[in-house]
Protein backbone atom coordinates (compact mmCIF):
# COMPACT_ATOMS: atom_id res chain seq x y z
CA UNK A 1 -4.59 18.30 -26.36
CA UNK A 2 -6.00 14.81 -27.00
CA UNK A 3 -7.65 13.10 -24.26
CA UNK A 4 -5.34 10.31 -24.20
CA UNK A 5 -2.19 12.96 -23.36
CA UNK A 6 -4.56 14.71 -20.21
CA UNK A 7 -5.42 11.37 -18.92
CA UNK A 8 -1.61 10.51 -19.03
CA UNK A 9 -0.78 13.53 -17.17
CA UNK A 10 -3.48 13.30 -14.94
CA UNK A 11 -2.47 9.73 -13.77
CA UNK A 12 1.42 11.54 -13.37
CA UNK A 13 -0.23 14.37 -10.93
CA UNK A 14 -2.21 11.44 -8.91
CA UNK A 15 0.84 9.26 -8.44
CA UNK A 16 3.02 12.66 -6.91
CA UNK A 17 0.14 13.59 -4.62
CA UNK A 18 -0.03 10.00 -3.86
CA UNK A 19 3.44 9.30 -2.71
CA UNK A 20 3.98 12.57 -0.92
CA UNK A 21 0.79 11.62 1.56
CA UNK A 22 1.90 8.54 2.04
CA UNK A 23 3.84 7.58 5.57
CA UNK A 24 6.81 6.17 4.83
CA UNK A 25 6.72 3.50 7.51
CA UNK A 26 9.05 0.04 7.33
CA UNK A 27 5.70 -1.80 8.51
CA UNK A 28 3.40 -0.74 6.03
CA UNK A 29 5.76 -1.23 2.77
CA UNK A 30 7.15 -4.63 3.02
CA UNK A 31 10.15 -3.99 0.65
CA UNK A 32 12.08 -1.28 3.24
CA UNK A 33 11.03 -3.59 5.85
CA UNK A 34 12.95 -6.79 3.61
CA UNK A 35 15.53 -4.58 3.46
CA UNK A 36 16.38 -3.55 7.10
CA UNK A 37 18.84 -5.82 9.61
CA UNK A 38 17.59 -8.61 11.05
CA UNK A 39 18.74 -7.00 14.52
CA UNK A 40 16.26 -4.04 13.82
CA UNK A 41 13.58 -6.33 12.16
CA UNK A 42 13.31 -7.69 15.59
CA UNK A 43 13.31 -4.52 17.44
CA UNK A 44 10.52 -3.12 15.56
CA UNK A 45 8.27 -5.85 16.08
CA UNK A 46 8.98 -5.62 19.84
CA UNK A 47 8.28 -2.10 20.05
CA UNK A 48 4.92 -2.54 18.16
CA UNK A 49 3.93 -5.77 20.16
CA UNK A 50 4.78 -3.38 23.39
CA UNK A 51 2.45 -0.73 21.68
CA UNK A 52 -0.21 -3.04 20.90
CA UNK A 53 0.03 -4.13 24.60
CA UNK A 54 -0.40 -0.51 25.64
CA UNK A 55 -3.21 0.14 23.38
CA UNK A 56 -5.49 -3.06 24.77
CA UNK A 57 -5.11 -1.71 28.37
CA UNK A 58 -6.28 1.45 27.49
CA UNK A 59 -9.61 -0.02 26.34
């Protein structure tokens, strides 16, 4: 095999590992979170300012 075709594959075999580790969470990739209802836009960032709350009170 040339080393042009293994680096191709090897790049393929990153990318899977890649997106199967990955969280799939609406804050962290800005396109799902673009995509979502206002309504539920707004209710996410309420829960996570009510988290963030949480978390300061704990330290």
């Amino acid at each position: 095999m040339s080393k042009k075709y293994e680096k191709k594959l090897k790049i393929l075999k990153n990318r899977k590992e890649d997106k199967r580790s990955a969280r799939r969470s609406p804050m962290a990739d800005g396109r799902i979170f673009k995509s979502q209802s206002i309504k539920k836009q707004k209710k996410d960032l309420r829960d996570l300012k009510k988290k963030m709350e949480r978390s300061k009170r704990i330290w």
